[in-house]
N, C-alpha and C. Protein backbone atom coordinates (compact mmCIF):
# COMPACT_ATOMS: atom_id res chain seq x y z
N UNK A 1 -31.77 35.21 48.33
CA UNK A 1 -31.01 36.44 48.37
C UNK A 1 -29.91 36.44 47.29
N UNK A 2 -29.20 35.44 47.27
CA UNK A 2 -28.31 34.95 46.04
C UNK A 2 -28.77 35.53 44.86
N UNK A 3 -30.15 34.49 44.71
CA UNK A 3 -30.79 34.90 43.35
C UNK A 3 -31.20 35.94 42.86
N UNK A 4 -31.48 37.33 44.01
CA UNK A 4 -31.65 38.59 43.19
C UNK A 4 -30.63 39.34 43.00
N UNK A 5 -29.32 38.97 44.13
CA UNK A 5 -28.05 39.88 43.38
C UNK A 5 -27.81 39.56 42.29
N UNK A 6 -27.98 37.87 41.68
CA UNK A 6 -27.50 37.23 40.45
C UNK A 6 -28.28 38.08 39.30
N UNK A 7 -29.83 38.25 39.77
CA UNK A 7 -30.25 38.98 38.79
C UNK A 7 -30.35 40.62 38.85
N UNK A 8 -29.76 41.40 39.65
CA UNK A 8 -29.22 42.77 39.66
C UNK A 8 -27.98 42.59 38.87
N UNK A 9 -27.74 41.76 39.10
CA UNK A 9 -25.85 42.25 38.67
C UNK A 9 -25.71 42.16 36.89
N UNK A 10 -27.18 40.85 36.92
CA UNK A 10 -27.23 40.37 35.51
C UNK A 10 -28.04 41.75 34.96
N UNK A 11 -29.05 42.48 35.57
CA UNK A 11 -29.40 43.64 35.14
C UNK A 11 -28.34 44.37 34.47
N UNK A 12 -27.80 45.23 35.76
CA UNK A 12 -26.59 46.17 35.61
C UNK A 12 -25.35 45.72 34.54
N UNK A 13 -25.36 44.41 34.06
CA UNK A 13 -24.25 44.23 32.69
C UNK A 13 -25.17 44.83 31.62
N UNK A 14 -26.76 44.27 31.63
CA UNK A 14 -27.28 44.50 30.62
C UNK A 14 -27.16 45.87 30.04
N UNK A 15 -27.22 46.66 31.31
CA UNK A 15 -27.38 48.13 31.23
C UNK A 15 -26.38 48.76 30.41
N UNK A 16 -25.20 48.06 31.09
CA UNK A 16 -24.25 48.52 30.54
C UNK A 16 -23.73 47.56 29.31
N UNK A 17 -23.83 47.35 29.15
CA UNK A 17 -23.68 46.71 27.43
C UNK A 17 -24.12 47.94 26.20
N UNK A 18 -25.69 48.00 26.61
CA UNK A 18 -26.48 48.66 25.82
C UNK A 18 -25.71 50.21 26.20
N UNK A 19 -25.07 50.53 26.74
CA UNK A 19 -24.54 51.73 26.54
C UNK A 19 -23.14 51.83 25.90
N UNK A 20 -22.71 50.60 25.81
CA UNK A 20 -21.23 50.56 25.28
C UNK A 20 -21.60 50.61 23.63
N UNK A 21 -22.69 49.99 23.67
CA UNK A 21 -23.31 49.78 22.11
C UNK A 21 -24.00 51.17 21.38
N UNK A 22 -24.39 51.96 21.64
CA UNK A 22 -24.73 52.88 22.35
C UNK A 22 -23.26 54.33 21.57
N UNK A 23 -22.32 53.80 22.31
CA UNK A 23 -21.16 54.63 22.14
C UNK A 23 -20.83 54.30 20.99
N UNK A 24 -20.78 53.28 20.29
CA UNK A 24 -20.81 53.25 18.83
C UNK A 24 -19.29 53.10 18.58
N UNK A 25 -18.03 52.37 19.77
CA UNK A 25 -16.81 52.18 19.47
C UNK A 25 -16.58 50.90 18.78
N UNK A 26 -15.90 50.87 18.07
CA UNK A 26 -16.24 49.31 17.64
C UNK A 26 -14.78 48.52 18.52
N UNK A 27 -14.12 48.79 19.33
CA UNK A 27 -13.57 47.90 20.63
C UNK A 27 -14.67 47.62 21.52
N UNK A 28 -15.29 48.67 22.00
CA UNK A 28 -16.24 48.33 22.83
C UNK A 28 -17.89 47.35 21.98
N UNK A 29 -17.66 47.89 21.12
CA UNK A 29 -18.91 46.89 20.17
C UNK A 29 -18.87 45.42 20.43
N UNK A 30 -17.42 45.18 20.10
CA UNK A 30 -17.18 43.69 19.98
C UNK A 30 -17.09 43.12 21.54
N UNK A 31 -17.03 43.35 22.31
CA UNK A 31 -16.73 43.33 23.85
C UNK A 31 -18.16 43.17 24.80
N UNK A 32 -18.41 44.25 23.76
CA UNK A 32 -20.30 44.11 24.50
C UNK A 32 -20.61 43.24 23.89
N UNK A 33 -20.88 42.45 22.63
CA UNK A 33 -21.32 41.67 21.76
C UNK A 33 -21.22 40.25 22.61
N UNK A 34 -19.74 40.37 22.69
CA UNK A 34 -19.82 38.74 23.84
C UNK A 34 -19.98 38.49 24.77
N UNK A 35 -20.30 39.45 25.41
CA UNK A 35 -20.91 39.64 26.93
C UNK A 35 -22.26 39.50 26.72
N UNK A 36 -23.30 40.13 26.01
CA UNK A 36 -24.65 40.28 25.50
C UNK A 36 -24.97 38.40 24.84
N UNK A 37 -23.93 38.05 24.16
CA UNK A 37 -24.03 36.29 24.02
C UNK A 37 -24.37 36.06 24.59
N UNK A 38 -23.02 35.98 25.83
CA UNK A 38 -23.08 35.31 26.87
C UNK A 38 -24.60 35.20 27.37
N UNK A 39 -24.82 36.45 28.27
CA UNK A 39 -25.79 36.74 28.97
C UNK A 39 -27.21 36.13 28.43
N UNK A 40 -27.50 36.14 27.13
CA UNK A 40 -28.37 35.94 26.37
C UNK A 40 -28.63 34.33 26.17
N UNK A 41 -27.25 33.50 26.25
CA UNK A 41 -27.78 32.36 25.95
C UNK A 41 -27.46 31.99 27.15
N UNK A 42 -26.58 32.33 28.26
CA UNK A 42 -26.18 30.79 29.25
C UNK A 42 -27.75 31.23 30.47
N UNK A 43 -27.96 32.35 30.66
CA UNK A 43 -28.59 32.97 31.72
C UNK A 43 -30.55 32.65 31.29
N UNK A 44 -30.60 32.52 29.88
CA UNK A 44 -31.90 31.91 29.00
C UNK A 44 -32.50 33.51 29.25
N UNK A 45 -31.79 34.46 28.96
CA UNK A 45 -32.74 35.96 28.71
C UNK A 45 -33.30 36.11 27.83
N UNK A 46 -32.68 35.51 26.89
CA UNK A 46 -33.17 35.77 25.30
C UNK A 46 -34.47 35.01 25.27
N UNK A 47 -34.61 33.59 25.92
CA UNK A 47 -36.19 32.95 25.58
C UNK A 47 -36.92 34.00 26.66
N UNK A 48 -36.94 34.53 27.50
CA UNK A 48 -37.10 35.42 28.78
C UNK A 48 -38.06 36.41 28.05
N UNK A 49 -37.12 37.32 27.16
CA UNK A 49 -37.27 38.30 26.18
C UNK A 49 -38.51 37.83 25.11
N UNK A 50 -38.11 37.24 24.58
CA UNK A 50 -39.18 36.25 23.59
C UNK A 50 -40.82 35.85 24.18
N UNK A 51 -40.63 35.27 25.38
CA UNK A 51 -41.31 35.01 25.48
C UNK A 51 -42.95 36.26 26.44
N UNK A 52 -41.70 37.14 27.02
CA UNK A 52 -42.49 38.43 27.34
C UNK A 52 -43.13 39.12 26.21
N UNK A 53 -42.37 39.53 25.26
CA UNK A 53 -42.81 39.94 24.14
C UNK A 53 -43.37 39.29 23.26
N UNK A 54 -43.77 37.80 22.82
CA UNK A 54 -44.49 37.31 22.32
C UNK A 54 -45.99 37.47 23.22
N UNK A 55 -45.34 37.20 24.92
CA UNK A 55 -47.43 37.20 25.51
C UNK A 55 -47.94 38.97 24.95
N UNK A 56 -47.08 39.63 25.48
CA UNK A 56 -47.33 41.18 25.37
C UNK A 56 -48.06 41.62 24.02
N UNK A 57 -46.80 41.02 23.00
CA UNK A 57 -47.79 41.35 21.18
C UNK A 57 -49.03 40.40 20.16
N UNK A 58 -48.37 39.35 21.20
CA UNK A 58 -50.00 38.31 20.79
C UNK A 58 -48.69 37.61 19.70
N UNK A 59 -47.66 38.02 18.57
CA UNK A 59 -46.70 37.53 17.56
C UNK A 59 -45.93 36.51 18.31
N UNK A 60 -45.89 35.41 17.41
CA UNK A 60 -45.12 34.23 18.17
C UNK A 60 -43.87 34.20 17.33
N UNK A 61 -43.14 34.49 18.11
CA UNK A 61 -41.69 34.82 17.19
C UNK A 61 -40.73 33.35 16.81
N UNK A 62 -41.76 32.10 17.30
CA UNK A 62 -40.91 31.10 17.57
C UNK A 62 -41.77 30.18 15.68
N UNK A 63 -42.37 30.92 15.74
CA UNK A 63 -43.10 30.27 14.34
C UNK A 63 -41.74 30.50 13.13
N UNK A 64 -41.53 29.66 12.17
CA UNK A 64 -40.76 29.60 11.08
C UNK A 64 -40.70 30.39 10.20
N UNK A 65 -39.76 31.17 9.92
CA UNK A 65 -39.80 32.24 9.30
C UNK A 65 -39.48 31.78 7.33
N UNK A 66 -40.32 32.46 7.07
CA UNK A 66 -40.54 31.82 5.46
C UNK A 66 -38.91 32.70 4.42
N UNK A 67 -37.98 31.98 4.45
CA UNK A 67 -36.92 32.43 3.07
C UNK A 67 -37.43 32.54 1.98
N UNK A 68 -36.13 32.70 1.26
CA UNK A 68 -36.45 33.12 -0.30
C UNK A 68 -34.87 32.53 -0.48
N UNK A 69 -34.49 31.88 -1.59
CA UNK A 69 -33.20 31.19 -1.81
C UNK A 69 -33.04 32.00 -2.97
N UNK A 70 -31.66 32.23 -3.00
CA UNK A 70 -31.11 33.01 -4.05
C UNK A 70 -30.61 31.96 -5.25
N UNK A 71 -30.60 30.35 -4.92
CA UNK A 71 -29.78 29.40 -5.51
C UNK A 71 -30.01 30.23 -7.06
N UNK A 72 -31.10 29.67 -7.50
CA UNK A 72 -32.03 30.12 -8.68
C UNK A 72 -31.89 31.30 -8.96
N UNK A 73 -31.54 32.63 -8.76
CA UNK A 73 -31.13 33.86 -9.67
C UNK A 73 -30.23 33.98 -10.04
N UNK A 74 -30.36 34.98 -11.00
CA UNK A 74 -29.05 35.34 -11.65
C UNK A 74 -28.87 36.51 -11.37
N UNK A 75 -27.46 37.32 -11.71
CA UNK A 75 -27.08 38.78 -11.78
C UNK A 75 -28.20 39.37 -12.89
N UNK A 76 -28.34 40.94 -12.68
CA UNK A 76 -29.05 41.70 -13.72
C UNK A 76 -28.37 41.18 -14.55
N UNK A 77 -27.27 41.94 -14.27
CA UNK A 77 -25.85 41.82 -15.99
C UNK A 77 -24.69 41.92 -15.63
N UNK A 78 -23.77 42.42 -16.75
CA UNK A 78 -22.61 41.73 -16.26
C UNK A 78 -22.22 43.75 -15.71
N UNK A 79 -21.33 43.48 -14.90
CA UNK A 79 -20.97 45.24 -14.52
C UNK A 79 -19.30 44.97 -14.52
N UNK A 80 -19.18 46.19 -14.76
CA UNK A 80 -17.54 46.52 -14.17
C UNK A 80 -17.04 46.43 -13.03
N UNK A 81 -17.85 47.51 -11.80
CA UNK A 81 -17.04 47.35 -10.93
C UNK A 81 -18.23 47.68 -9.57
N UNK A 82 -17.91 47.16 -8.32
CA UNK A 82 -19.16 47.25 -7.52
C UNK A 82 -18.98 48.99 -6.79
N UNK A 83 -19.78 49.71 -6.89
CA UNK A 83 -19.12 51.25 -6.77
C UNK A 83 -19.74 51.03 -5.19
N UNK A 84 -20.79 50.77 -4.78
CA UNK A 84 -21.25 50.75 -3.59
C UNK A 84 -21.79 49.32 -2.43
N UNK A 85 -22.00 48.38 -1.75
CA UNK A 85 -22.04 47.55 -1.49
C UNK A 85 -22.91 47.89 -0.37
N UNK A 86 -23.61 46.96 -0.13
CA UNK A 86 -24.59 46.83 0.96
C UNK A 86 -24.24 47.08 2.33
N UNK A 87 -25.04 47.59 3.35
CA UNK A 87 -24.51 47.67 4.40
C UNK A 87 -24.04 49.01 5.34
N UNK A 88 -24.00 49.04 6.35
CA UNK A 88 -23.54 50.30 7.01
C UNK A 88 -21.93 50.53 6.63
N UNK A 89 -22.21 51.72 6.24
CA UNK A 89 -20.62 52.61 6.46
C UNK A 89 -20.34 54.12 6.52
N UNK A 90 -19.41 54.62 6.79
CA UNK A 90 -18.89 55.92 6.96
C UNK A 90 -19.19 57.02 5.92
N UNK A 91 -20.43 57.59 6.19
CA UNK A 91 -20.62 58.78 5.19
C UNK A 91 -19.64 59.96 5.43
N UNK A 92 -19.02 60.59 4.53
CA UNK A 92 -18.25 61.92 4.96
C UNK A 92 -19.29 62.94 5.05
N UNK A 93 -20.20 62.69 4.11
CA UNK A 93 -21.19 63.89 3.75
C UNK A 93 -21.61 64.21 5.14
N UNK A 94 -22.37 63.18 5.62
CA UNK A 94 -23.54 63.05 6.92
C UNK A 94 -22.83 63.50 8.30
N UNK A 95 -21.52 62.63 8.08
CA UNK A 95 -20.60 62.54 9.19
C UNK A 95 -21.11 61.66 10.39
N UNK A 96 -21.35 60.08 9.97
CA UNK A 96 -21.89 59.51 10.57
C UNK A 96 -22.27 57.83 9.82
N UNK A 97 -22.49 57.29 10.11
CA UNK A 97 -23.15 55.75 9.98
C UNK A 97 -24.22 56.12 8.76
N UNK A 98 -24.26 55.15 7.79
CA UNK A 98 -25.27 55.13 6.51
C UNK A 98 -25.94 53.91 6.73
N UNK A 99 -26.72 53.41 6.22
CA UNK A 99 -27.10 52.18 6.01
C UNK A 99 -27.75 51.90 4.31
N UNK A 100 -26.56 51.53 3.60
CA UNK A 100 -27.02 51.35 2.27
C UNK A 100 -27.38 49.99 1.73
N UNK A 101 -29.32 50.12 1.39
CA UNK A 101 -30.27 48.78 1.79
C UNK A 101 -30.16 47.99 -0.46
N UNK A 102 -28.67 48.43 -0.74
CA UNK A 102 -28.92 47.54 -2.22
C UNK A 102 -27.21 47.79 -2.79
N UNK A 103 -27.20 47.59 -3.82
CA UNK A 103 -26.04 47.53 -4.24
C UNK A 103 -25.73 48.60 -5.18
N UNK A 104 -24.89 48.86 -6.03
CA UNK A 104 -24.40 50.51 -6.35
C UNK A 104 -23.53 49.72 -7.83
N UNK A 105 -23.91 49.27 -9.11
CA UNK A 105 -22.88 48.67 -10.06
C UNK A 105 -22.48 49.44 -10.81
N UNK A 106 -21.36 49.55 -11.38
CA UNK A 106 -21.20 50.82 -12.61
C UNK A 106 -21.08 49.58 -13.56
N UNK A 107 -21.55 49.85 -14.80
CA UNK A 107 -22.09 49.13 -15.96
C UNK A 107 -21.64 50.00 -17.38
N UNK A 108 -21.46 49.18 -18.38
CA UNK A 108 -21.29 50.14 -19.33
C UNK A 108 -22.38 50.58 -19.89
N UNK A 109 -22.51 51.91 -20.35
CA UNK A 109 -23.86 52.50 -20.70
C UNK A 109 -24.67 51.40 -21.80
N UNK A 110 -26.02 51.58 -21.90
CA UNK A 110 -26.76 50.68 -22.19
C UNK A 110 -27.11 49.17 -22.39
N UNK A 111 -26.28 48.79 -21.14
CA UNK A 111 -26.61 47.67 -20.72
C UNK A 111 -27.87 46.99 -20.64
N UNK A 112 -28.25 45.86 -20.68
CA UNK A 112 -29.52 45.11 -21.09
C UNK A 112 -29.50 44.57 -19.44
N UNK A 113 -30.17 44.97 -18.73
CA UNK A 113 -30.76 44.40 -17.26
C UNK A 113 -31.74 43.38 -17.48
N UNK A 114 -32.34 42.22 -16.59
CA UNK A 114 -32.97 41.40 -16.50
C UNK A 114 -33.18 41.29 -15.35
N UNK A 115 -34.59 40.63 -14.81
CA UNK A 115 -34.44 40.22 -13.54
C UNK A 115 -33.78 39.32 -13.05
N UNK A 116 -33.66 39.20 -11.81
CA UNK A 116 -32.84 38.24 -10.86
C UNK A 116 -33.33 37.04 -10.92
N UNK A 117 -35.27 37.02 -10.87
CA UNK A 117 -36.17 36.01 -10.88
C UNK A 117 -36.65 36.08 -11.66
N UNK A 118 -37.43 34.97 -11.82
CA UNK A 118 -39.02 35.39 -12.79
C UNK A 118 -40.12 35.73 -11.90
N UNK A 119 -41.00 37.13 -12.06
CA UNK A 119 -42.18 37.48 -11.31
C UNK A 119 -42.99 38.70 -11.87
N UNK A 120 -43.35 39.66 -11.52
CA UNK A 120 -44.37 40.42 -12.22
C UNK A 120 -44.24 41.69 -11.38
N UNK A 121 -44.05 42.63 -12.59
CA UNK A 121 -43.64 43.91 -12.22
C UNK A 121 -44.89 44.91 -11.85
N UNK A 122 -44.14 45.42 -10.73
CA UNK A 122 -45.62 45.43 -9.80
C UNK A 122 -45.47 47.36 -9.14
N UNK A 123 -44.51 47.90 -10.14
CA UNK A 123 -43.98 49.34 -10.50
C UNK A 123 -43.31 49.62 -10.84
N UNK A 124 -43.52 51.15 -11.78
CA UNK A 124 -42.62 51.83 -12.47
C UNK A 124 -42.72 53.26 -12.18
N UNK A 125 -41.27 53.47 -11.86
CA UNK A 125 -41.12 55.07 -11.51
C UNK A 125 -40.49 55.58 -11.80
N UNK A 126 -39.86 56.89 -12.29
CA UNK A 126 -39.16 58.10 -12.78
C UNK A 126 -38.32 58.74 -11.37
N UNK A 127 -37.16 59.24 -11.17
CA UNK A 127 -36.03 59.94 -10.23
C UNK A 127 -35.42 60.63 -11.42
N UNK A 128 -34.34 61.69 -10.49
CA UNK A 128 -33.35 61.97 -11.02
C UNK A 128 -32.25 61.24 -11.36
N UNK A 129 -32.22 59.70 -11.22
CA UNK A 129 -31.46 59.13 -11.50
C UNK A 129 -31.52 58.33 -12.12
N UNK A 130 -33.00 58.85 -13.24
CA UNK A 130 -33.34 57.65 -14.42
C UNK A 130 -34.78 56.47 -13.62
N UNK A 131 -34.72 55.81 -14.25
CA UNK A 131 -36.34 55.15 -14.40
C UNK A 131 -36.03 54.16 -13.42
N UNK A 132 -36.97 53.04 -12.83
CA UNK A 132 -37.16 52.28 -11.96
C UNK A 132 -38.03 51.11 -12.03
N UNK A 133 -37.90 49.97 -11.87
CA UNK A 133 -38.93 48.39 -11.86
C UNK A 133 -38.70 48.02 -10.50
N UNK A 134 -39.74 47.81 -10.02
CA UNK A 134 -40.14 46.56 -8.67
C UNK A 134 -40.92 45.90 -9.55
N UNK A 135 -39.73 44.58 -9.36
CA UNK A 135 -40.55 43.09 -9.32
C UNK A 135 -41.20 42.61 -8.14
N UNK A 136 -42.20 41.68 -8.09
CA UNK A 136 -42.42 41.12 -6.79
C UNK A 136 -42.44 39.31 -7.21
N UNK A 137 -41.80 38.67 -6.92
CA UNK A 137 -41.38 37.27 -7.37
C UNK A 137 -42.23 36.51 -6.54
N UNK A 138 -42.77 36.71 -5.11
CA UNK A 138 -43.17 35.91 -4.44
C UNK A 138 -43.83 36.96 -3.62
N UNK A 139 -45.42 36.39 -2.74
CA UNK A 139 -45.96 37.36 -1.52
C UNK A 139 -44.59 38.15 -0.63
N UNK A 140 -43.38 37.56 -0.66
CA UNK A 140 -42.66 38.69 0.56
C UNK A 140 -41.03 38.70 0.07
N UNK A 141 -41.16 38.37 -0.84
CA UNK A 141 -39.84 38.73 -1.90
C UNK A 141 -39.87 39.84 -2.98
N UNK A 142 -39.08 41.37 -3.09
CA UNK A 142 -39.17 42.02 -4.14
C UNK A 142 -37.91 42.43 -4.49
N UNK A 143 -37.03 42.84 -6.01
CA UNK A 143 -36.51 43.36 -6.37
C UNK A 143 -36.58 44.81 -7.22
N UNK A 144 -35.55 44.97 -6.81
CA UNK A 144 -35.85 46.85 -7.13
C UNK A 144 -34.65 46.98 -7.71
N UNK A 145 -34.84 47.51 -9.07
CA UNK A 145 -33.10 47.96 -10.27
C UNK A 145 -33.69 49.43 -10.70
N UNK A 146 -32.98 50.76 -10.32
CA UNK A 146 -33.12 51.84 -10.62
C UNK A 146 -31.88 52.55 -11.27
N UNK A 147 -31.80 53.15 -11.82
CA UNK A 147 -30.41 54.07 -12.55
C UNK A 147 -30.99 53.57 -14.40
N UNK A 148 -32.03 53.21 -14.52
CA UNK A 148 -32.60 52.84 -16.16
C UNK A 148 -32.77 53.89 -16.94
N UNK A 149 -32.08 53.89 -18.60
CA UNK A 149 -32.80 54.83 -19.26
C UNK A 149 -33.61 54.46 -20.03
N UNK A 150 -34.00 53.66 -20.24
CA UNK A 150 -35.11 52.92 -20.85
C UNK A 150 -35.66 51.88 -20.44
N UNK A 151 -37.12 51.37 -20.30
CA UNK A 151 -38.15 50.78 -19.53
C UNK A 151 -38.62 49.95 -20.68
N UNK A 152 -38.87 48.67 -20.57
CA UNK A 152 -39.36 47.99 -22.08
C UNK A 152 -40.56 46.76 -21.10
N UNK A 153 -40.30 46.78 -19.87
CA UNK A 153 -42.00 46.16 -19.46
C UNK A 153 -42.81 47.33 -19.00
N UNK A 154 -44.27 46.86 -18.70
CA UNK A 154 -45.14 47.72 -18.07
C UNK A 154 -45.72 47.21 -16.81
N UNK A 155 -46.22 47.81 -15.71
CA UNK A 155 -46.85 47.35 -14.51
C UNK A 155 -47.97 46.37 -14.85
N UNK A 156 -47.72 45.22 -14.27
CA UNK A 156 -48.82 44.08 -14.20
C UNK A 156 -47.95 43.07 -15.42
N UNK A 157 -46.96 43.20 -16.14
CA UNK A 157 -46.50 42.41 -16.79
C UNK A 157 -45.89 40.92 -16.10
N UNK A 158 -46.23 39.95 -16.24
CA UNK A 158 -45.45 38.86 -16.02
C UNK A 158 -44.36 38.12 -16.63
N UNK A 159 -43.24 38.54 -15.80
CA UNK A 159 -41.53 38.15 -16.66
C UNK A 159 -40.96 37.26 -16.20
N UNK A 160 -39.71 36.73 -17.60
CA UNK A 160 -39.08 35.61 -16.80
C UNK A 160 -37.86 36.39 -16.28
N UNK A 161 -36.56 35.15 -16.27
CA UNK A 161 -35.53 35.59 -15.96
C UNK A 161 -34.87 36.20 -17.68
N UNK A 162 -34.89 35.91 -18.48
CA UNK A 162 -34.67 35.95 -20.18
C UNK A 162 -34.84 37.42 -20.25
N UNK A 163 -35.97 37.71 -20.08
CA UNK A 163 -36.54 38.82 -20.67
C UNK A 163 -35.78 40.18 -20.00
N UNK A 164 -35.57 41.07 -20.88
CA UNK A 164 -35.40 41.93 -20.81
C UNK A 164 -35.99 43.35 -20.04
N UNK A 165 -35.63 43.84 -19.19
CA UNK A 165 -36.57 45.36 -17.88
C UNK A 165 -36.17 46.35 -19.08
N UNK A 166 -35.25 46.46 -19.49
CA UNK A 166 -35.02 48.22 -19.93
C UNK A 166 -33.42 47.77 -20.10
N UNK A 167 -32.93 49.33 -20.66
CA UNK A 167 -31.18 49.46 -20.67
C UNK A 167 -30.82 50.47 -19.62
N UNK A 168 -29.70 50.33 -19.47
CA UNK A 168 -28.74 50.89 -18.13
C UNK A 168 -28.40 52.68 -18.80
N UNK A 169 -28.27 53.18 -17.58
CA UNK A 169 -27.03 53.67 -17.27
C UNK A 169 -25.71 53.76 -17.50
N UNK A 170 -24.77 54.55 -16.82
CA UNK A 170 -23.84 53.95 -16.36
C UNK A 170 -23.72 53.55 -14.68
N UNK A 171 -24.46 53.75 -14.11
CA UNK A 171 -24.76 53.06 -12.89
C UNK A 171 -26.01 52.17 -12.88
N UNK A 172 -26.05 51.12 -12.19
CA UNK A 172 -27.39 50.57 -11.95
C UNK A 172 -27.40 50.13 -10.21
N UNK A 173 -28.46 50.62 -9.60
CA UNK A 173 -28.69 50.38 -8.48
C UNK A 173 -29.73 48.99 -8.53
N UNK A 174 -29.37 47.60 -7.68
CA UNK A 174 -30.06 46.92 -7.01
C UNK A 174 -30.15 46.92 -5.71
N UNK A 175 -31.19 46.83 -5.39
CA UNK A 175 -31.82 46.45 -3.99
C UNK A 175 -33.10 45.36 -3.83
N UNK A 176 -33.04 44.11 -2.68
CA UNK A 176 -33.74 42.84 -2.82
C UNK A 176 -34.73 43.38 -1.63
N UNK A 177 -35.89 43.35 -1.49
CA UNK A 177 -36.29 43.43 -0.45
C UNK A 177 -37.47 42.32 0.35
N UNK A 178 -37.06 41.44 1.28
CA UNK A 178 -38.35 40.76 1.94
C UNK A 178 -39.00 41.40 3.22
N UNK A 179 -39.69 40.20 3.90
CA UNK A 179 -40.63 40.74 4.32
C UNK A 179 -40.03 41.64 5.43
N UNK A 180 -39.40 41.63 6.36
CA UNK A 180 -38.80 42.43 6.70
C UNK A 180 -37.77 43.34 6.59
N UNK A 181 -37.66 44.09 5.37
CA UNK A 181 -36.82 45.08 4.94
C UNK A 181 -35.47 44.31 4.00
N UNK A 182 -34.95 44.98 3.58
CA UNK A 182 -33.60 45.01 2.90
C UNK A 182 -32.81 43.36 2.94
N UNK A 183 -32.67 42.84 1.82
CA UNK A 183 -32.26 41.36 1.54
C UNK A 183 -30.79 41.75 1.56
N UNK A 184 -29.53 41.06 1.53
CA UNK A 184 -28.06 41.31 1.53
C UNK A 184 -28.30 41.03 -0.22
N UNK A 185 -27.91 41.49 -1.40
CA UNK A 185 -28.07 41.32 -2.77
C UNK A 185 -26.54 40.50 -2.82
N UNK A 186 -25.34 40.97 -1.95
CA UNK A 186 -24.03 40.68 -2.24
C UNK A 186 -24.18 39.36 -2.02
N UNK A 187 -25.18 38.14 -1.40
CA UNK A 187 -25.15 36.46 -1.84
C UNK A 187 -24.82 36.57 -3.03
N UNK A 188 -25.41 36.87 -3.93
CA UNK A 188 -26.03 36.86 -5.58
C UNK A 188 -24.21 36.96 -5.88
N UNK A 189 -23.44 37.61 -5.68
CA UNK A 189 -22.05 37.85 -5.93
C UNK A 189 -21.30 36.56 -5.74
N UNK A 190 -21.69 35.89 -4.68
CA UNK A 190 -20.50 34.99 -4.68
C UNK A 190 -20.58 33.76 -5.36
């Protein structure tokens, strides 16, 4: 009898966590956050969780997840100043939460970009905001530099780090992407 109030009551925090989170306060964010710890590691929900959803999807979430080390890259180039930075923040436009998945550099116009890695450019595309390269360096590692006015590889080319993508802007957008979505590029900064 113990043991199912323990696990009602442990329900009903859950519940309410996910609604404090939910409300999107960031007092209450941080509040739910250590309660959701808590709950998650002393109570073993989280292997609980894992392990329901691993029988359920057949995916074994406990298998090693393959990195990509930044030791070895370099910056495109050198920039002035970081205009945008990775990460959620306060759009005025939207009026609401953004999630911006690369980095935002202002550069002086015709800047000489390079890749981060050495790998093989695996597209090229045209925007209103000037030309575009995806590298793909590895099966689940890609980089993406857009804001280019000039393009000097072609798709299927194999590059190093030396070589030259094209010239800038005065903005250049990076964004890293692995296998599951959007890499933090701001490592590469510090």
């Amino acid at each position: 009898m113990v043991k199912q109030f323990k696990l009602r009551l442990l329900l009903a925090i859950f519940l309410a966590a996910i609604v404090c989170i939910l409300m999107r306060s960031t007092a209450s964010q941080e509040k739910t956050r250590i309660v959701l710890d808590f709950m998650l590691r002393d109570y073993g929900v989280e292997e609980r969780i894992i392990a329901w959803v691993s029988q359920w999807s057949g995916y074994d979430f406990k298998r090693p997840v393959p990195t990509v080390s930044l030791k070895n890259s370099q910056l495109p180039c050198e920039f002035l100043a970081l205009q945008q930075s990775y990460g959620w923040y306060w759009s005025n436009e939207a009026k609401r939460e953004v999630f911006f998945p690369g980095l935002l550099l202002t550069v002086q116009d015709n800047t000489p970009v390079r890749p981060i890695m050495d790998g093989r450019v695996v597209e090229l595309s045209e925007g209103s905001d000037g030309r575009a390269v995806l590298i793909m360096h590895n099966q689940d590692f890609y980089s993406y530099y857009g804001g280019l006015k000039e393009v000097f590889v072609s798709k299927g080319n194999n590059i190093t780090m030396n070589q030259v993508l094209g010239k800038s802007a005065s903005l250049l957008y990076l964004e890293l992407r692995g296998r599951n979505g959007p890499v933090d590029p701001q490592l590469m900064l510090e």
